[in-house]
C-alpha atoms as a PDB file:
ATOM      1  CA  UNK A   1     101.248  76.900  85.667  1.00  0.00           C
ATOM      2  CA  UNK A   2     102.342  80.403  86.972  1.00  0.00           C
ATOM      3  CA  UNK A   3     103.570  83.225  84.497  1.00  0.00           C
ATOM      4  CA  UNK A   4     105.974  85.437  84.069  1.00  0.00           C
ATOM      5  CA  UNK A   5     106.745  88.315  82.261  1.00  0.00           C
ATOM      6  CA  UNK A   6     109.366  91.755  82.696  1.00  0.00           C
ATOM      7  CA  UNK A   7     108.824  95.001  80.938  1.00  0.00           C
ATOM      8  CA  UNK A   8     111.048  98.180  81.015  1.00  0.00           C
ATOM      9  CA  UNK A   9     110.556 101.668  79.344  1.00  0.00           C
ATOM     10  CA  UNK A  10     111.958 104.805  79.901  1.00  0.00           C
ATOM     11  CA  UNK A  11     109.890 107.713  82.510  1.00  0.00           C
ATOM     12  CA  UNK A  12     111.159 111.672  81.939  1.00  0.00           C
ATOM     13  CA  UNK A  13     112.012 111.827  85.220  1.00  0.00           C
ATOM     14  CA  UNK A  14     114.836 111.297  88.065  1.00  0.00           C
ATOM     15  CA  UNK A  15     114.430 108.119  90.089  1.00  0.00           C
ATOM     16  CA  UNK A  16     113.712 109.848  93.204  1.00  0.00           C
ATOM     17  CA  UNK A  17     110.824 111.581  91.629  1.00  0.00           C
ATOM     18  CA  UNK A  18     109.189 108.374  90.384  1.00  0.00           C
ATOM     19  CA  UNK A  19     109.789 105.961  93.399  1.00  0.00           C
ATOM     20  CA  UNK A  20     108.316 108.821  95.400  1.00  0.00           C
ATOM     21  CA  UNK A  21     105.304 108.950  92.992  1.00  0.00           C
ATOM     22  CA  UNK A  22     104.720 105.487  92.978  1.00  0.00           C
ATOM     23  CA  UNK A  23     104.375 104.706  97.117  1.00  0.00           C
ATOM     24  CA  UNK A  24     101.946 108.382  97.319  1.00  0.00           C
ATOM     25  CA  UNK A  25      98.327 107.878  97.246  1.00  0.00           C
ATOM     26  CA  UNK A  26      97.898 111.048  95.658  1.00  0.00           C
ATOM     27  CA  UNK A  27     100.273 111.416  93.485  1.00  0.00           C
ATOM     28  CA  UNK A  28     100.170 107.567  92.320  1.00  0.00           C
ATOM     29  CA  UNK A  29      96.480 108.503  92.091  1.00  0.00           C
ATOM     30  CA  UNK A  30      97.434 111.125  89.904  1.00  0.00           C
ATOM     31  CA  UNK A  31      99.626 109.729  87.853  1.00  0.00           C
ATOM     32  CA  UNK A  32      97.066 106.787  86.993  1.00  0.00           C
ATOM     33  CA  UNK A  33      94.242 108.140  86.793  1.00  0.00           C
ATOM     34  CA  UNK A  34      92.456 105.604  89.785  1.00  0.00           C
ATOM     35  CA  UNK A  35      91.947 106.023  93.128  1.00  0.00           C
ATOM     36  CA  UNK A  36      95.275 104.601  94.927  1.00  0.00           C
ATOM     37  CA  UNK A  37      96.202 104.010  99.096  1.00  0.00           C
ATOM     38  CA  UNK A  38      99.693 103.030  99.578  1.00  0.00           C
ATOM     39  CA  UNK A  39     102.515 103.706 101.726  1.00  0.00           C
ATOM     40  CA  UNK A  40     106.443 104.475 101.606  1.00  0.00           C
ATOM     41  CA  UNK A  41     106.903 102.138 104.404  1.00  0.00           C
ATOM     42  CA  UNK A  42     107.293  98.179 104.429  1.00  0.00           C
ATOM     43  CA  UNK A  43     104.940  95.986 105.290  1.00  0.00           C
ATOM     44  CA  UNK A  44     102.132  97.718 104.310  1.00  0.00           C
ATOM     45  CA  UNK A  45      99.226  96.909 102.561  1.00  0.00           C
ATOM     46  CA  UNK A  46      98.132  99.000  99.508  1.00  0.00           C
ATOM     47  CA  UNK A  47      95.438  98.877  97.019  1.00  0.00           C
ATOM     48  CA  UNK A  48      95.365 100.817  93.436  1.00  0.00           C
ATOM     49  CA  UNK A  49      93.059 100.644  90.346  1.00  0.00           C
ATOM     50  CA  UNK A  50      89.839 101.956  92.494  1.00  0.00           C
ATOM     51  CA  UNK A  51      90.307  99.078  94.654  1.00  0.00           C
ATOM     52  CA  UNK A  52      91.050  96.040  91.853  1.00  0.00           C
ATOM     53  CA  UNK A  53      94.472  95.822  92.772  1.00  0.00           C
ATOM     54  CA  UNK A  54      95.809  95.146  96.226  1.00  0.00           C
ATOM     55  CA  UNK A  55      99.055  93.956  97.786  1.00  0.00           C
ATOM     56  CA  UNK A  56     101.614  94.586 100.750  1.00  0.00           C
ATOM     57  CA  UNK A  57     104.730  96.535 100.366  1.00  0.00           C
ATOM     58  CA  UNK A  58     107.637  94.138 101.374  1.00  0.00           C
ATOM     59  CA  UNK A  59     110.455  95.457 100.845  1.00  0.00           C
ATOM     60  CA  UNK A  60     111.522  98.854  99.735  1.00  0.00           C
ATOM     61  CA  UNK A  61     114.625 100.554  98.530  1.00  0.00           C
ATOM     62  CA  UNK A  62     114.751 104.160  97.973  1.00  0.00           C
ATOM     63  CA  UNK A  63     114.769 105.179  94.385  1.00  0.00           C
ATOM     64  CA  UNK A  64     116.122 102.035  93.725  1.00  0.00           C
ATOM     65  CA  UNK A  65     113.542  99.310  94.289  1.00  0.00           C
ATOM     66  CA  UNK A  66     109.955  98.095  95.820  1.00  0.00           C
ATOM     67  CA  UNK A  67     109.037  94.688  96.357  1.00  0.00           C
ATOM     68  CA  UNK A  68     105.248  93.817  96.507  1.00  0.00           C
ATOM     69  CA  UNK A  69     103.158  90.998  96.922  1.00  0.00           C
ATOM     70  CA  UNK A  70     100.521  91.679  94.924  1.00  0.00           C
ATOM     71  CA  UNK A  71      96.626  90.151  92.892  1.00  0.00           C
ATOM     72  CA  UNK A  72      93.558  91.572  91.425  1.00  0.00           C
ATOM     73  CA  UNK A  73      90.100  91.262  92.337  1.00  0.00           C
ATOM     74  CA  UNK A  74      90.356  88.969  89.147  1.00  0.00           C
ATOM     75  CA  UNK A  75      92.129  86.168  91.091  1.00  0.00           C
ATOM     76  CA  UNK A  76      90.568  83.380  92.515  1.00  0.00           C
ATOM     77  CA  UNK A  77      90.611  82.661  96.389  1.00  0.00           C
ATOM     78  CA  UNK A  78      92.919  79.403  95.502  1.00  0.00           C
ATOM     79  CA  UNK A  79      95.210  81.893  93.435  1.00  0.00           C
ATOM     80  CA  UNK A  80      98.808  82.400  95.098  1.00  0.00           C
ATOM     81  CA  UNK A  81      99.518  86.450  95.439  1.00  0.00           C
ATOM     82  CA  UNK A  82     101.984  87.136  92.594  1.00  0.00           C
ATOM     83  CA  UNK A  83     104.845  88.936  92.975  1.00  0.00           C
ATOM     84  CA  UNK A  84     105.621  92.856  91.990  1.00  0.00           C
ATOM     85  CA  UNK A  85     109.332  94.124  91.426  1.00  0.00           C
ATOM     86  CA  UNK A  86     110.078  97.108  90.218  1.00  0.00           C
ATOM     87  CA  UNK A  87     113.508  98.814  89.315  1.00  0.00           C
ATOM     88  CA  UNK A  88     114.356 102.085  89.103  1.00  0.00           C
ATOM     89  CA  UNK A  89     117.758 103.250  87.402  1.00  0.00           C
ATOM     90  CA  UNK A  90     119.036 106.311  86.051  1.00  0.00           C
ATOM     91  CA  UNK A  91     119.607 106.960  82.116  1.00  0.00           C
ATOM     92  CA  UNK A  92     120.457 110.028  80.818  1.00  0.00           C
ATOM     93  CA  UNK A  93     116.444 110.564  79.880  1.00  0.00           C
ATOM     94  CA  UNK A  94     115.640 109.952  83.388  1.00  0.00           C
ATOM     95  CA  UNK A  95     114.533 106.730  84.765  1.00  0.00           C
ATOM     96  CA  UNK A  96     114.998 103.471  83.093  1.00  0.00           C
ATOM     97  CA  UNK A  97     111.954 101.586  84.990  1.00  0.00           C
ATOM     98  CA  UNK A  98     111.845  97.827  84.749  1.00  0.00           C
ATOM     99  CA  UNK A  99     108.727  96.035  86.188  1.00  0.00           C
ATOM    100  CA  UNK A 100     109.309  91.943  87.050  1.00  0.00           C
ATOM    101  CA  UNK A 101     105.599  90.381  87.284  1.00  0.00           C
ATOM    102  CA  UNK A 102     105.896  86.726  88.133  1.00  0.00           C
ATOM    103  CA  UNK A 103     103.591  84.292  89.808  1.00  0.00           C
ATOM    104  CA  UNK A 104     100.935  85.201  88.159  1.00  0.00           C
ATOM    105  CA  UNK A 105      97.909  82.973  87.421  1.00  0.00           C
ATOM    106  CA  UNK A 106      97.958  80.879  84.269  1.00  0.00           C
ATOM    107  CA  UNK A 107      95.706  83.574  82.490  1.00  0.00           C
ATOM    108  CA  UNK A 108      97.690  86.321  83.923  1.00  0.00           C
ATOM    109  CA  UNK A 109      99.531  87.713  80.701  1.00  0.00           C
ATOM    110  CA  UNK A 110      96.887  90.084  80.052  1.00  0.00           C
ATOM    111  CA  UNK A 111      98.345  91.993  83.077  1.00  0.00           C
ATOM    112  CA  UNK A 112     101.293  92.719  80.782  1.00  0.00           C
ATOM    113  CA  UNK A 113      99.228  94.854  78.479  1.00  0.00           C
ATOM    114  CA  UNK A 114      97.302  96.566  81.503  1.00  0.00           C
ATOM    115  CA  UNK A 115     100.949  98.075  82.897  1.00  0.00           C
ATOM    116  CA  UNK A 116     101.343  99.498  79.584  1.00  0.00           C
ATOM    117  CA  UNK A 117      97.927 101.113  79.239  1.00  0.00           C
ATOM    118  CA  UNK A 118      97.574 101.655  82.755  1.00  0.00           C
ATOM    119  CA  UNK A 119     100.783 102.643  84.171  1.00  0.00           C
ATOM    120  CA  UNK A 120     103.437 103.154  81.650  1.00  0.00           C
ATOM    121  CA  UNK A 121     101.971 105.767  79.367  1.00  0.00           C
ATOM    122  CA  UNK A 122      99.888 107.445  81.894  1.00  0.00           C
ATOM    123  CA  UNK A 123     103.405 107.847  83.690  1.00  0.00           C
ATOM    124  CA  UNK A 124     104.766 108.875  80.885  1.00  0.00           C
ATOM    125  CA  UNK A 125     102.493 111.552  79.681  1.00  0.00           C
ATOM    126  CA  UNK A 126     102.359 112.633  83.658  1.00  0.00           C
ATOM    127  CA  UNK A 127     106.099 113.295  83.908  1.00  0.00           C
ATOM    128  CA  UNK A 128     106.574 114.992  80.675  1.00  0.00           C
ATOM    129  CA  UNK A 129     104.127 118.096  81.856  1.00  0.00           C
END
């Protein structure tokens, strides 16, 4: 049975600074702390993590919104790509960020705990400098 979980937090800076982040290999690099290729256009493939994660940009709003299709070199083959949203809205700290995970495999909730070490407080601590 496929999983699904949503997690939102609070990043110290303006949308347009973290949507921009987020779809730059360097900076995305950067801000995680692993090796990152990705793209600010649609339909593109990416891969983050040093190469465990990879996926396709699908559809992307600007400071608003990216849609990704998206698994782990922890999948199976016979393992549907899950599905990546994530929301970007502005709060007077700076960005409320929500991240929608869903389609994941049926041991996939451990992928909520690896955006928060992973992403979330690296992003944190890399937007409050």
């Amino acid at each position: 049975m496929a999983i699904s979980f949503e997690i939102t937090t609070i990043i110290p800076a303006e949308p347009e600074e973290v949507y921009a982040a987020w779809l730059d290999s360097e900076e995305h690099s950067a801000m995680t702390g692993s090796e990152t290729e990705i793209s600010d256009e649609a339909v593109a493939p990416f891969s983050a993590g040093d190469g465990y994660i990879q996926g396709v940009n699908l559809e992307l709003e600007p400071s608003k919104r990216i849609l990704q299709r998206w698994r782990t070199t922890d999948f199976s083959p016979e393992d549907e790509d899950s599905m990546l949203e994530i929301l970007f809205d502005v709060v007077e700290e700076g960005t409320r960020m929500t991240i929608k995970h869903w389609n994941l495999p049926a041991d996939g909730m451990q992928y909520k705990e690896g955006w928060k070490t992973w992403y979330i407080t690296p992003m944190q601590a890399y937007f409050s400098r």
